[in-house]
C-alpha atoms as a PDB file:
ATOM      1  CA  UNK A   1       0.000   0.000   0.000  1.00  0.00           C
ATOM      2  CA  UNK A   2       1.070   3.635  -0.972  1.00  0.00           C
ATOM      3  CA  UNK A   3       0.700   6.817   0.328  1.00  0.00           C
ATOM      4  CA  UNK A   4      -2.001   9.348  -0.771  1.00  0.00           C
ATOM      5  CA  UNK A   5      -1.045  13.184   0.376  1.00  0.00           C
ATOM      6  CA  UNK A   6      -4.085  15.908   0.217  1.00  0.00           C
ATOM      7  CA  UNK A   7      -4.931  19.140   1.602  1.00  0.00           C
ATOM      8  CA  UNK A   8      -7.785  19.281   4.649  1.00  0.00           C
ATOM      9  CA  UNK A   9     -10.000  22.115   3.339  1.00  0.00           C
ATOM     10  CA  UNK A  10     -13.011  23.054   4.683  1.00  0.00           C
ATOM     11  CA  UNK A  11     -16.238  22.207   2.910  1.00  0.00           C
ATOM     12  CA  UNK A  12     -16.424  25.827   1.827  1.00  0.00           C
ATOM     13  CA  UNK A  13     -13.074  26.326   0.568  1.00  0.00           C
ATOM     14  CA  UNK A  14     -13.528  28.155  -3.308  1.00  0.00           C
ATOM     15  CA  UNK A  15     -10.437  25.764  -4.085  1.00  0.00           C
ATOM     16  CA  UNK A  16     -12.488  22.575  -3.971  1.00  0.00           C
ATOM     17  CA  UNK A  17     -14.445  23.297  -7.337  1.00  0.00           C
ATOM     18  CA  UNK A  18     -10.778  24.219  -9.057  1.00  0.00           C
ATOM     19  CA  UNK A  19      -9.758  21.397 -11.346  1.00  0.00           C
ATOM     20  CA  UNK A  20      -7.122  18.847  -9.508  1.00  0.00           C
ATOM     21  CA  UNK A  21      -3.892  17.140 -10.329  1.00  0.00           C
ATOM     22  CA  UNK A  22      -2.176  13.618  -9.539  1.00  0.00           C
ATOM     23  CA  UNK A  23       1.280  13.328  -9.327  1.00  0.00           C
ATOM     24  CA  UNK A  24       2.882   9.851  -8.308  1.00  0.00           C
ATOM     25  CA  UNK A  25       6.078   9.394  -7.685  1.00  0.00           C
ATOM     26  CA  UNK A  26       8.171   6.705  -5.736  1.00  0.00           C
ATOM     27  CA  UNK A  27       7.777   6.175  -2.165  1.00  0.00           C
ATOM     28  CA  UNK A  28      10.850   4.002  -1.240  1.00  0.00           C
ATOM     29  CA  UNK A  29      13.843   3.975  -2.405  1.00  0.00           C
ATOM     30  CA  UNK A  30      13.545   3.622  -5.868  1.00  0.00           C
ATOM     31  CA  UNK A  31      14.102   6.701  -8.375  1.00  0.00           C
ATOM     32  CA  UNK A  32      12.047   7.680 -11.263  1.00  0.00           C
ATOM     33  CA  UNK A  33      10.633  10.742 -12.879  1.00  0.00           C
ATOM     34  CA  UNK A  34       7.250  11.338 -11.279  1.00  0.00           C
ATOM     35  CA  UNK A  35       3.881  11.048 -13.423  1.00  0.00           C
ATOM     36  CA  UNK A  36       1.342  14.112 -13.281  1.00  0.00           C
ATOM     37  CA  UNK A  37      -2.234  13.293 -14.604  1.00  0.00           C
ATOM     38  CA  UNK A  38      -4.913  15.242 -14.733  1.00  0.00           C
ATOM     39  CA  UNK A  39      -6.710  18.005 -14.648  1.00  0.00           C
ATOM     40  CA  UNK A  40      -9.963  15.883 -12.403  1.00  0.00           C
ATOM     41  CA  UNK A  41     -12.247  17.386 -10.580  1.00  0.00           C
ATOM     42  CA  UNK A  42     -11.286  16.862  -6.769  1.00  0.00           C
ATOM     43  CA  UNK A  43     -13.439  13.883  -6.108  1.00  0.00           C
ATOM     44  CA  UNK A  44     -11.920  12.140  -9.175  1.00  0.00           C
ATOM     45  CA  UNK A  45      -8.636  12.864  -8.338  1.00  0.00           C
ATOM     46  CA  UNK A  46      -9.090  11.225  -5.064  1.00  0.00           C
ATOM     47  CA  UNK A  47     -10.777   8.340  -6.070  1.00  0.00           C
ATOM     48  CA  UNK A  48      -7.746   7.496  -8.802  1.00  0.00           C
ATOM     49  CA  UNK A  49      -4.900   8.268  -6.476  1.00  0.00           C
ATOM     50  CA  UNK A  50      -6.801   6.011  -4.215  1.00  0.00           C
ATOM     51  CA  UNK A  51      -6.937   3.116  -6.573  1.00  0.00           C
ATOM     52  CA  UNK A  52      -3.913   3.217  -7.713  1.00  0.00           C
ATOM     53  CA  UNK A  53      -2.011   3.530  -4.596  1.00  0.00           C
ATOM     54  CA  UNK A  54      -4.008   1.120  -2.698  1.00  0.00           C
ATOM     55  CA  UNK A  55      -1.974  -1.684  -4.718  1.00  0.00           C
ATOM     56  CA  UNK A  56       1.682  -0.309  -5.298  1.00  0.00           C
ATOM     57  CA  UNK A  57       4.311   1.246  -2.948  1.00  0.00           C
ATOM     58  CA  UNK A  58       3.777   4.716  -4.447  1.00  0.00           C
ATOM     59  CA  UNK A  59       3.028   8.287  -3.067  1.00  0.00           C
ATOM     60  CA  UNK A  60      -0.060  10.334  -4.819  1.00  0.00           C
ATOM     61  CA  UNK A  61      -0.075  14.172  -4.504  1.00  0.00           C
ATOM     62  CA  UNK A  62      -3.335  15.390  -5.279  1.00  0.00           C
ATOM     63  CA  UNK A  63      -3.670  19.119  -4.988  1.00  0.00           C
ATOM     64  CA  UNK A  64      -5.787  21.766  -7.003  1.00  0.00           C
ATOM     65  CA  UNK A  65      -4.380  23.274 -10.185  1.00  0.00           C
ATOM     66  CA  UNK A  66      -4.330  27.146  -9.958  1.00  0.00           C
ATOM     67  CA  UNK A  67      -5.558  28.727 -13.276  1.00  0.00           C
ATOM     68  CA  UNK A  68      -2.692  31.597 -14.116  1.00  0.00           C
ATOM     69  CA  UNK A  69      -3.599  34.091 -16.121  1.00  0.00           C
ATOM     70  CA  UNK A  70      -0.806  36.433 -16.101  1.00  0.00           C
ATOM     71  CA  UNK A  71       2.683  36.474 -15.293  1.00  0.00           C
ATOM     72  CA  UNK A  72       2.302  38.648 -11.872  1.00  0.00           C
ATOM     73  CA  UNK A  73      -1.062  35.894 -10.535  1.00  0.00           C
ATOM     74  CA  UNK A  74       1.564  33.410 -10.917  1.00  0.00           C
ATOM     75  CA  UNK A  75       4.671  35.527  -9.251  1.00  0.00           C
ATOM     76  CA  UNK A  76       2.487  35.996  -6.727  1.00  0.00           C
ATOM     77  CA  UNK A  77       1.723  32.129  -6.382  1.00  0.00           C
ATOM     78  CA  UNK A  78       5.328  31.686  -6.244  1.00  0.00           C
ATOM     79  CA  UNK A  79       5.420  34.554  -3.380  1.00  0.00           C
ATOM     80  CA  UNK A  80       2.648  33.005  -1.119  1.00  0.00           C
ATOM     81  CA  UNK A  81       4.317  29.453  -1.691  1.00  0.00           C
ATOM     82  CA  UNK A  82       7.659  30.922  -0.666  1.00  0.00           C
ATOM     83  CA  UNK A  83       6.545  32.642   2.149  1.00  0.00           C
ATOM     84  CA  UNK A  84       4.487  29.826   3.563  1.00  0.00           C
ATOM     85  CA  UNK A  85       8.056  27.618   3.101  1.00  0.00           C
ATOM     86  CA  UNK A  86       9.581  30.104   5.264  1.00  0.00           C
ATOM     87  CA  UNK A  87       7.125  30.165   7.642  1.00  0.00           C
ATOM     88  CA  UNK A  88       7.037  26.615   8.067  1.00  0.00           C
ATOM     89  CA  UNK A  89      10.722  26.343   9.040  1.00  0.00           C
ATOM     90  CA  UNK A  90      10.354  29.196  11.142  1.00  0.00           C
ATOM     91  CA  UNK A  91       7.626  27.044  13.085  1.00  0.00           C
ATOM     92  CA  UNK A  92       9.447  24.135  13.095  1.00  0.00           C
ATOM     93  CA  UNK A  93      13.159  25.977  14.905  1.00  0.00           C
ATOM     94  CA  UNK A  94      11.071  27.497  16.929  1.00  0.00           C
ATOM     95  CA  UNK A  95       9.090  23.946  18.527  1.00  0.00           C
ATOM     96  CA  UNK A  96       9.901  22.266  21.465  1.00  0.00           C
ATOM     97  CA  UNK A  97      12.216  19.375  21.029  1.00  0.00           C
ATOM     98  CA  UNK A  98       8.724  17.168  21.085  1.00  0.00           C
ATOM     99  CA  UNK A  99       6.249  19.936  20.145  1.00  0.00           C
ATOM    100  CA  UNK A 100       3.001  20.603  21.229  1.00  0.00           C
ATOM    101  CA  UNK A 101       0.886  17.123  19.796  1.00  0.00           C
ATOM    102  CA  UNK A 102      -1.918  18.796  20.560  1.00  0.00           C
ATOM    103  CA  UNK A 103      -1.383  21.227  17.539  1.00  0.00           C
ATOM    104  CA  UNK A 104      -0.155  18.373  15.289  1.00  0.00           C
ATOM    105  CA  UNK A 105      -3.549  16.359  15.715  1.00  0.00           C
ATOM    106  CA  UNK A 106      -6.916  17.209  16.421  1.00  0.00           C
ATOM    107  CA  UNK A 107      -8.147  14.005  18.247  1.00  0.00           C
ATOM    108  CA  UNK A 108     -11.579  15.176  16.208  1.00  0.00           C
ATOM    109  CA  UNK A 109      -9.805  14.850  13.396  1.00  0.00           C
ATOM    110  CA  UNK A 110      -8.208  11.776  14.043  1.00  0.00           C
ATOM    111  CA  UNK A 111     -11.583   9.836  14.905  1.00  0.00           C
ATOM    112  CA  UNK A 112     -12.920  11.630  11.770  1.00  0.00           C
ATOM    113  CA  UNK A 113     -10.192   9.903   9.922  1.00  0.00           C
ATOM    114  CA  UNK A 114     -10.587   6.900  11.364  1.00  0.00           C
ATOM    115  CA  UNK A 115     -14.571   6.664  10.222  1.00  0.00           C
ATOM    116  CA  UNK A 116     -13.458   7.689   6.669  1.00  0.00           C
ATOM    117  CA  UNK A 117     -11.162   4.551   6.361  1.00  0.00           C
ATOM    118  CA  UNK A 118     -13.867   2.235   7.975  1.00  0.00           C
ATOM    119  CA  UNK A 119     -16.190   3.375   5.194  1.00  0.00           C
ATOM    120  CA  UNK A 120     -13.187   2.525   2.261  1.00  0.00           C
ATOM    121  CA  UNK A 121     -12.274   3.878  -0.251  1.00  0.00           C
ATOM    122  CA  UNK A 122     -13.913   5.768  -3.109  1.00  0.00           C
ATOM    123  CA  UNK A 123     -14.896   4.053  -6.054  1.00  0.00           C
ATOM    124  CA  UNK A 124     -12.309   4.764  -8.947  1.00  0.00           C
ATOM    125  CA  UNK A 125     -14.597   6.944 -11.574  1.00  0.00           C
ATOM    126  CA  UNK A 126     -15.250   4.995 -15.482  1.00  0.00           C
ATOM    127  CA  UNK A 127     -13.721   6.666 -18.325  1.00  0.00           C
ATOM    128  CA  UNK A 128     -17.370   8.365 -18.995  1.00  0.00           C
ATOM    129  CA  UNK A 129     -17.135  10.100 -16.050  1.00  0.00           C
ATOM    130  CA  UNK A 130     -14.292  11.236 -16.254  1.00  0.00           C
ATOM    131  CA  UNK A 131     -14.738  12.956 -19.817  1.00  0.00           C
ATOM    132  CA  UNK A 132     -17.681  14.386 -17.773  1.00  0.00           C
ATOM    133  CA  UNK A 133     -15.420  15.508 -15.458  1.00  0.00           C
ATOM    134  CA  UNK A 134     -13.284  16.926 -18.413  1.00  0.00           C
ATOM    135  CA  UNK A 135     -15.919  18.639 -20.244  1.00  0.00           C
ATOM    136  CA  UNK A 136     -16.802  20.419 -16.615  1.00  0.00           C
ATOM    137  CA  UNK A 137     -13.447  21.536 -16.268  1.00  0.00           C
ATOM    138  CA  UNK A 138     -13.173  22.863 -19.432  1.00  0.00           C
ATOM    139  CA  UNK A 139     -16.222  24.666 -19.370  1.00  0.00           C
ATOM    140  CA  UNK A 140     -14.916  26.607 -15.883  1.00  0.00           C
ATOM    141  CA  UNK A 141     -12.038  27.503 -17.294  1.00  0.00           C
ATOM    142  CA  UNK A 142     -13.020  28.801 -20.547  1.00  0.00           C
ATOM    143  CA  UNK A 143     -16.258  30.770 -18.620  1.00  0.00           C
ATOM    144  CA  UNK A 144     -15.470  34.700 -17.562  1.00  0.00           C
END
């Protein structure tokens, strides 16, 4: 079994209806070039990395594909992503030699978690769907 790496959004979050990417790569020791597929829409992103990873020793990023449409929207991607980097390690000298676990997890979250794997894992979507999917996408992104 793999891994599968997301971000925890709220339910309101304006990124969930972006479209989504996959990108596997190897999770041991081996080295290859990863594999990006994609655009999906979120919940078929999930439900591929899921299937796929569920049978090979392989990590899945799935994470939402910002639309660019000019060279200073995406500097400032590259800003915010920077800065976030920076404030990570920042965080991370500045922890306790332990840290605080009760900032790293939520026992809400982890019971939440918990019930999400009883219930299995998400049905990988059929090729219609996914040209569904597609045609969705492509509609958003070609709208306003």
């Amino acid at each position: 079994m793999g891994a599968l790496v997301t971000l925890d959004l709220p339910a309101d979050s304006p990124m969930l209806g972006l479209p989504w990417i996959i990108t596997f790569g190897p999770l041991g020791d081996d080295e290859w070039e990863p594999v990006v597929c994609g655009p999906y829409e979120r919940r078929h992103a999930l439900a591929l990395a899921e299937a796929v990873v569920a049978e090979e020793q392989l990590m899945a990023v799935v994470e939402p594909l910002v639309p660019a449409v000019s060279v200073e929207q995406i500097e400032g991607e590259i800003a915010a992503a920077q800065l976030a980097a920076r404030d990570e390690v920042t965080r991370v000298d500045q922890a306790d030699l332990y840290g605080d676990y009760e900032d790293t997890i939520d026992e809400e979250e982890l019971a939440a978690g918990e019930h999400d794997r009883a219930a299995g894992p998400l049905p990988a979507p059929d090729a219609a769907e996914l040209r569904a999917g597609f045609a969705r996408i492509a509609a958003q992104l070609t709208s306003g």
